[in-house]
Protein backbone atom coordinates (compact mmCIF):
# COMPACT_ATOMS: atom_id res chain seq x y z
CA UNK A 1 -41.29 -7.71 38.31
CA UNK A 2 -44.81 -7.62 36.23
CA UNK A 3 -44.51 -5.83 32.89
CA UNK A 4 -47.42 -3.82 32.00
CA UNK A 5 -49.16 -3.78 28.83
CA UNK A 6 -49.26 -0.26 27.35
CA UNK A 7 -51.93 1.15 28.42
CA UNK A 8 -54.43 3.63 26.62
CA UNK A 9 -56.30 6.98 28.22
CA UNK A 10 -59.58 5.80 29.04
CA UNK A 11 -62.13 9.17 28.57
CA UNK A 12 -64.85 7.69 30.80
CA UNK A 13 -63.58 8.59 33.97
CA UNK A 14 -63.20 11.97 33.00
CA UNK A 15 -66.58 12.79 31.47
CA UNK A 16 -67.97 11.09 34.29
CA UNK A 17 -66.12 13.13 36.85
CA UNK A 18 -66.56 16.66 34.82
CA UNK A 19 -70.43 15.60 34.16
CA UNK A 20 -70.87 15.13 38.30
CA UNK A 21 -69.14 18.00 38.09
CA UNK A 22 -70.06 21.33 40.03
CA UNK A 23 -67.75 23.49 37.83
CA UNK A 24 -68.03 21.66 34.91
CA UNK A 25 -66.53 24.98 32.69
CA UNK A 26 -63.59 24.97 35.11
CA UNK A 27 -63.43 21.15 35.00
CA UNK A 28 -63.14 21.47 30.83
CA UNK A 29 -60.67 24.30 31.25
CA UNK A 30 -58.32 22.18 33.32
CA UNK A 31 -58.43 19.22 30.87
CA UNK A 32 -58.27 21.79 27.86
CA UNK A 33 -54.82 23.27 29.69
CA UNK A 34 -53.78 19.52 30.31
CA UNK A 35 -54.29 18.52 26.64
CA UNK A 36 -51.98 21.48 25.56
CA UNK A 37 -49.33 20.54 27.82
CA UNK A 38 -48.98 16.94 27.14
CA UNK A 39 -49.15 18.70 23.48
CA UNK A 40 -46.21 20.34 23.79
CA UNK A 41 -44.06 17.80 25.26
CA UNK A 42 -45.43 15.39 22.65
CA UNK A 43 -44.01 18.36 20.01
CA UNK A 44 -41.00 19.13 21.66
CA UNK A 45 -40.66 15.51 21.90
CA UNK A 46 -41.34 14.91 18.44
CA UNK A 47 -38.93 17.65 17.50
CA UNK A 48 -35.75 16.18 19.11
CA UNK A 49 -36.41 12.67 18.28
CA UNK A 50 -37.00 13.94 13.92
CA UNK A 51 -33.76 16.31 14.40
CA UNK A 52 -31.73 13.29 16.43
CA UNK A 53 -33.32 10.62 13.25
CA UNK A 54 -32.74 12.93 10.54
CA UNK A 55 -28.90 13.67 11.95
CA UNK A 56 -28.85 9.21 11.98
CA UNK A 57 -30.02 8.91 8.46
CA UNK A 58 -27.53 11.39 7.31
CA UNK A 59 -24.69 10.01 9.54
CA UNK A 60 -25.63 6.72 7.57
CA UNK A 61 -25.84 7.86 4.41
CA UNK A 62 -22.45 9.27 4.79
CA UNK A 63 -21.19 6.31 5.80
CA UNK A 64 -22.10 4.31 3.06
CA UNK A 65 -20.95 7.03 1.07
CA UNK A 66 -17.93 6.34 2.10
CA UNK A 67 -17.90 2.65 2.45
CA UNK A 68 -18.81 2.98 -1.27
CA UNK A 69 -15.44 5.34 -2.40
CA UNK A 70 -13.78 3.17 -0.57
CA UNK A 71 -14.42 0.26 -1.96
CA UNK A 72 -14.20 1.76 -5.78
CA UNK A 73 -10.97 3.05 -4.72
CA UNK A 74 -10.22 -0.18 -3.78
CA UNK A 75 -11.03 -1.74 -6.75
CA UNK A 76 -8.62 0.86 -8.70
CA UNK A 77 -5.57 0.31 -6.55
CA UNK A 78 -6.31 -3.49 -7.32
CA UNK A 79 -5.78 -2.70 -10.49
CA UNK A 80 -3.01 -0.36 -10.08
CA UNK A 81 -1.13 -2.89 -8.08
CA UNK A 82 -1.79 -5.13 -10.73
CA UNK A 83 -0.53 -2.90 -13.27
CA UNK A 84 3.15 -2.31 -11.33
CA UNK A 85 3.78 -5.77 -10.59
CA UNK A 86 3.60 -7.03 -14.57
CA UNK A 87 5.91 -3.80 -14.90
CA UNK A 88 8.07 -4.79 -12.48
CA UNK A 89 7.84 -8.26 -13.25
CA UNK A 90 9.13 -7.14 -16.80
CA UNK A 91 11.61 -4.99 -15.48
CA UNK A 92 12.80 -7.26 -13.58
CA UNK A 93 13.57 -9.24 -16.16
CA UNK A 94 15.02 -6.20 -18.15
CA UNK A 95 17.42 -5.88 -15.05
CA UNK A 96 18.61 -9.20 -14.80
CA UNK A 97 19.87 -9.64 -18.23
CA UNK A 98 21.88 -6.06 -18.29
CA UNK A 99 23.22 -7.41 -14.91
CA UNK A 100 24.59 -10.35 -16.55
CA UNK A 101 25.53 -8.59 -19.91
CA UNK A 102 27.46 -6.49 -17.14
CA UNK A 103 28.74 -9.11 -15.79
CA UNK A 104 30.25 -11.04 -19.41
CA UNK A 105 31.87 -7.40 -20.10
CA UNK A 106 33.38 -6.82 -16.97
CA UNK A 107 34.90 -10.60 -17.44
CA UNK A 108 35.45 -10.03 -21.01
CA UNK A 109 37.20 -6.42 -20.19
CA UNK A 110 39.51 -8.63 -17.44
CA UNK A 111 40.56 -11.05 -20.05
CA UNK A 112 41.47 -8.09 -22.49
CA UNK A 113 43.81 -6.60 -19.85
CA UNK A 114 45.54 -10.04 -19.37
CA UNK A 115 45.92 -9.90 -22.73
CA UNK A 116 47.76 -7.02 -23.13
CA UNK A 117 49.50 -6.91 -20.19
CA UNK A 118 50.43 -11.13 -21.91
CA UNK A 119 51.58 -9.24 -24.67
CA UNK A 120 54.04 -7.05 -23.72
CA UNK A 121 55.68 -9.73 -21.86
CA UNK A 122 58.10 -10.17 -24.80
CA UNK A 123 59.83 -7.02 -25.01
CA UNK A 124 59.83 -6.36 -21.32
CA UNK A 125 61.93 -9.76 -21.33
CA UNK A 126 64.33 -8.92 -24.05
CA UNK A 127 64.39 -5.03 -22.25
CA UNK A 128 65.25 -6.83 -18.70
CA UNK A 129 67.71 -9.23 -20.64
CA UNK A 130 69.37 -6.23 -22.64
CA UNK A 131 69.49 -4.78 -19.29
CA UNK A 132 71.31 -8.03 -17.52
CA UNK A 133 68.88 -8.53 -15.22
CA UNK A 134 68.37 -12.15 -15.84
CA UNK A 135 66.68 -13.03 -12.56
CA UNK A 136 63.44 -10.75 -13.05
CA UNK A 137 63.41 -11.78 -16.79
CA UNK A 138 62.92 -15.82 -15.42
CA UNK A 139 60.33 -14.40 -13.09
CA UNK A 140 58.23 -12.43 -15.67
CA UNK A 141 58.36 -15.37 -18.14
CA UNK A 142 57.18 -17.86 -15.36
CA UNK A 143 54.65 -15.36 -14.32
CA UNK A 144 53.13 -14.78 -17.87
CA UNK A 145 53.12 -18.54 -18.22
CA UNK A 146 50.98 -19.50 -15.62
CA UNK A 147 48.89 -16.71 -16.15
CA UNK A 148 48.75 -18.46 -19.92
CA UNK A 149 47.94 -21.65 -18.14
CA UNK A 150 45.27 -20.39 -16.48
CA UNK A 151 42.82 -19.17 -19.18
CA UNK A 152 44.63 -17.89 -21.39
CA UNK A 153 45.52 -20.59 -23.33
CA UNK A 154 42.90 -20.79 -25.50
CA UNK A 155 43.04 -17.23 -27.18
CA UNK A 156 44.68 -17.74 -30.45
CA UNK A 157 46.53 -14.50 -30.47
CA UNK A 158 48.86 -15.42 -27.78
CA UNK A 159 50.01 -18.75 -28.84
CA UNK A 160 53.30 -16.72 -30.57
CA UNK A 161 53.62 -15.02 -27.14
């Protein structure tokens, strides 16, 4: 396939051909009524293409409008994200030494019951004894002492016990 170059309206042939011309007026007249037509497609032409460019630039403007808020908003939620995780970070830590407080008073609130429950061991024995029931008095005093054994034995308080 040969491409052509663009090629440009050449007058000549026309003045020629209107000069040799019998109707010469007539000849004019045509061209004149060609000239207008190929005018107003060139317009309407014109028109579409400037409405179709001008909707392109402002399509593109838009976009980069928004490519622009975007990346601003971006930048903020960076910063926002930022922002929670040294809160959280610090919260974190906040939570993790009230969950081990929680846990020293929840130990420290067990060893206070075995406490007094190790203290009343005493009169329940002399009760059980008073009542003659010998057997359950042995088995409350070997209960108390291994629960003595096993922790117990160094609060102070219950070495009388």
């Amino acid at each position: 396939m040969k491409v052509r170059a663009a090629s440009r309206f050449d007058s000549l042939p026309h003045v020629v051909h209107i000069l040799t011309s019998k109707d010469r007026e007539g000849k004019v007249q045509f061209l004149k009524e060609q000239s207008d037509l190929v005018e107003d497609v060139v317009d309407e032409v014109v028109h579409v293409y400037h409405h179709g460019f001008n909707k392109a630039i402002q399509n593109y403007s838009q976009i980069l409008r928004l490519f622009s808020e975007s990346a601003e908003s971006i930048s903020v939620l960076k910063v926002d994200v930022a922002d929670a995780k040294k809160l959280l970070g610090s919260h974190n830590k906040q939570l993790h030494q009230l969950w081990y407080r929680s846990l020293t008073l929840r130990h420290a609130l067990a060893l206070l019951d075995q406490i007094e429950s190790v203290s009343k061991v005493p009169a329940r024995i002399e009760k059980l004894i008073a009542d003659k029931q010998y057997y359950a008095a042995v088995q409350l005093q070997v209960q108390s002492m291994l629960v003595l054994e096993r922790g117990l034995q160094v609060v102070g308080a219950l070495q009388d016990v």
